[in-house]
Protein backbone atom coordinates (compact mmCIF):
# COMPACT_ATOMS: atom_id res chain seq x y z
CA UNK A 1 1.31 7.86 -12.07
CA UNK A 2 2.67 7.02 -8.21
CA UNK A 3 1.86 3.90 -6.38
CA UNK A 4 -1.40 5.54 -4.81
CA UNK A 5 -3.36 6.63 -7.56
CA UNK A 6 -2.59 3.20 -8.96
CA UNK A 7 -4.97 1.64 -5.80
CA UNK A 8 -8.78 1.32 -6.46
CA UNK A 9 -9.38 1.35 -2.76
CA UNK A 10 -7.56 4.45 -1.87
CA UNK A 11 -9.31 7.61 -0.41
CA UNK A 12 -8.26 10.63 -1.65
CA UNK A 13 -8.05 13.93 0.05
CA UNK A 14 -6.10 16.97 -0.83
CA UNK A 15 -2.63 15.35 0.32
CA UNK A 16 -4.46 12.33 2.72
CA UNK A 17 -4.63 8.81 1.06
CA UNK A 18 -6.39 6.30 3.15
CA UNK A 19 -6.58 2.67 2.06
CA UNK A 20 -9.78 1.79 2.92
CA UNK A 21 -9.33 -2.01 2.62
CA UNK A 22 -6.47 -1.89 5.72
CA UNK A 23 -8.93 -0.09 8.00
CA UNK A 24 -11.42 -2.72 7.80
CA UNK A 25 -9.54 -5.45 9.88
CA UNK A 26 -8.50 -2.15 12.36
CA UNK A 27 -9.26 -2.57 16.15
CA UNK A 28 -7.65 0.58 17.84
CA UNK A 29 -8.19 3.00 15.74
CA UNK A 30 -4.86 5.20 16.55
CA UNK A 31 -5.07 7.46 13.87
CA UNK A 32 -7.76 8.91 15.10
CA UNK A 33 -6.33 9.41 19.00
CA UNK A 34 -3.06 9.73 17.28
CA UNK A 35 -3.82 13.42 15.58
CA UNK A 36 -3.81 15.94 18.04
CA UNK A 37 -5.09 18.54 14.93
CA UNK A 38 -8.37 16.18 15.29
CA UNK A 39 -8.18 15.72 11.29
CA UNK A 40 -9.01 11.44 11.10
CA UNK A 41 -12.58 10.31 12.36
CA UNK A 42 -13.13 6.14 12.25
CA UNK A 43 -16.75 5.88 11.21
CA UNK A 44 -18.43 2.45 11.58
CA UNK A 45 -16.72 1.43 14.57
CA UNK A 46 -18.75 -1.55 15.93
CA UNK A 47 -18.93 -3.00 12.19
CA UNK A 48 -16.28 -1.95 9.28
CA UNK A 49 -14.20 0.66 10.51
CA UNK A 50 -13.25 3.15 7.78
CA UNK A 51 -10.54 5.74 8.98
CA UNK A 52 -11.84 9.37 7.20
CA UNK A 53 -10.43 13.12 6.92
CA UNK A 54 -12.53 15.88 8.23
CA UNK A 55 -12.35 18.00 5.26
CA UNK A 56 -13.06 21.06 7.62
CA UNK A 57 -9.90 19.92 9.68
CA UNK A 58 -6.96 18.85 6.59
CA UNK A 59 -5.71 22.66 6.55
CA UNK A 60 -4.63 22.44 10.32
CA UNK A 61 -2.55 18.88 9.50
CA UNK A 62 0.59 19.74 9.82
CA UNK A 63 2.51 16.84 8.50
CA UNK A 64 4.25 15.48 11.11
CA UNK A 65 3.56 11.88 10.21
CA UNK A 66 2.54 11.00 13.97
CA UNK A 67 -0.38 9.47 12.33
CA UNK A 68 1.25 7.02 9.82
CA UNK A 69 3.12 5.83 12.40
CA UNK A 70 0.63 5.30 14.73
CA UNK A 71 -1.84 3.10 11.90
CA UNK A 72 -0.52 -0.45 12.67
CA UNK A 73 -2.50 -1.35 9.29
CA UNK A 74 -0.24 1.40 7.39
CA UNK A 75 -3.31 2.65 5.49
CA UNK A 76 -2.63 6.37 5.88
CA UNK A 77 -0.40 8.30 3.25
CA UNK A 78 0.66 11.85 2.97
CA UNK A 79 2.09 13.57 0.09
């Protein structure tokens, strides 16, 4: 079993993981102007941010990891 499935507050997508818990003390939200594919939406901006894929939108990711480094909180994974 890897490291992420191990984590109760982890997100899973097809190959996103988002830890939940590290987007709630977030205050830029990068990931989400960092993806150029538009696939991460912040929901609950003003209160708890929570970092989220757009299901419709994972197939155009293209892994190029702009996004985890972007995520100060390094709460976004991809397998």
């Amino acid at each position: 079993m890897t490291e992420v499935n191990k984590q109760a507050n982890i997100e899973h997508y097809r190959f996103h993981h988002i830890d939940t818990e590290k987007c709630k003390n977030c205050e830029d939200f990068s990931c989400e102007e960092a993806c150029f594919r538009g696939v991460y939406k912040v929901v609950n901006k003003q209160s708890i941010p929570k970092c989220t894929v757009v299901k419709e939108r994972e197939d155009f990711c293209i892994k190029c990891h702009i996004c985890t480094t972007q995520c100060k909180k390094e709460a976004i994974l991809i397998d």
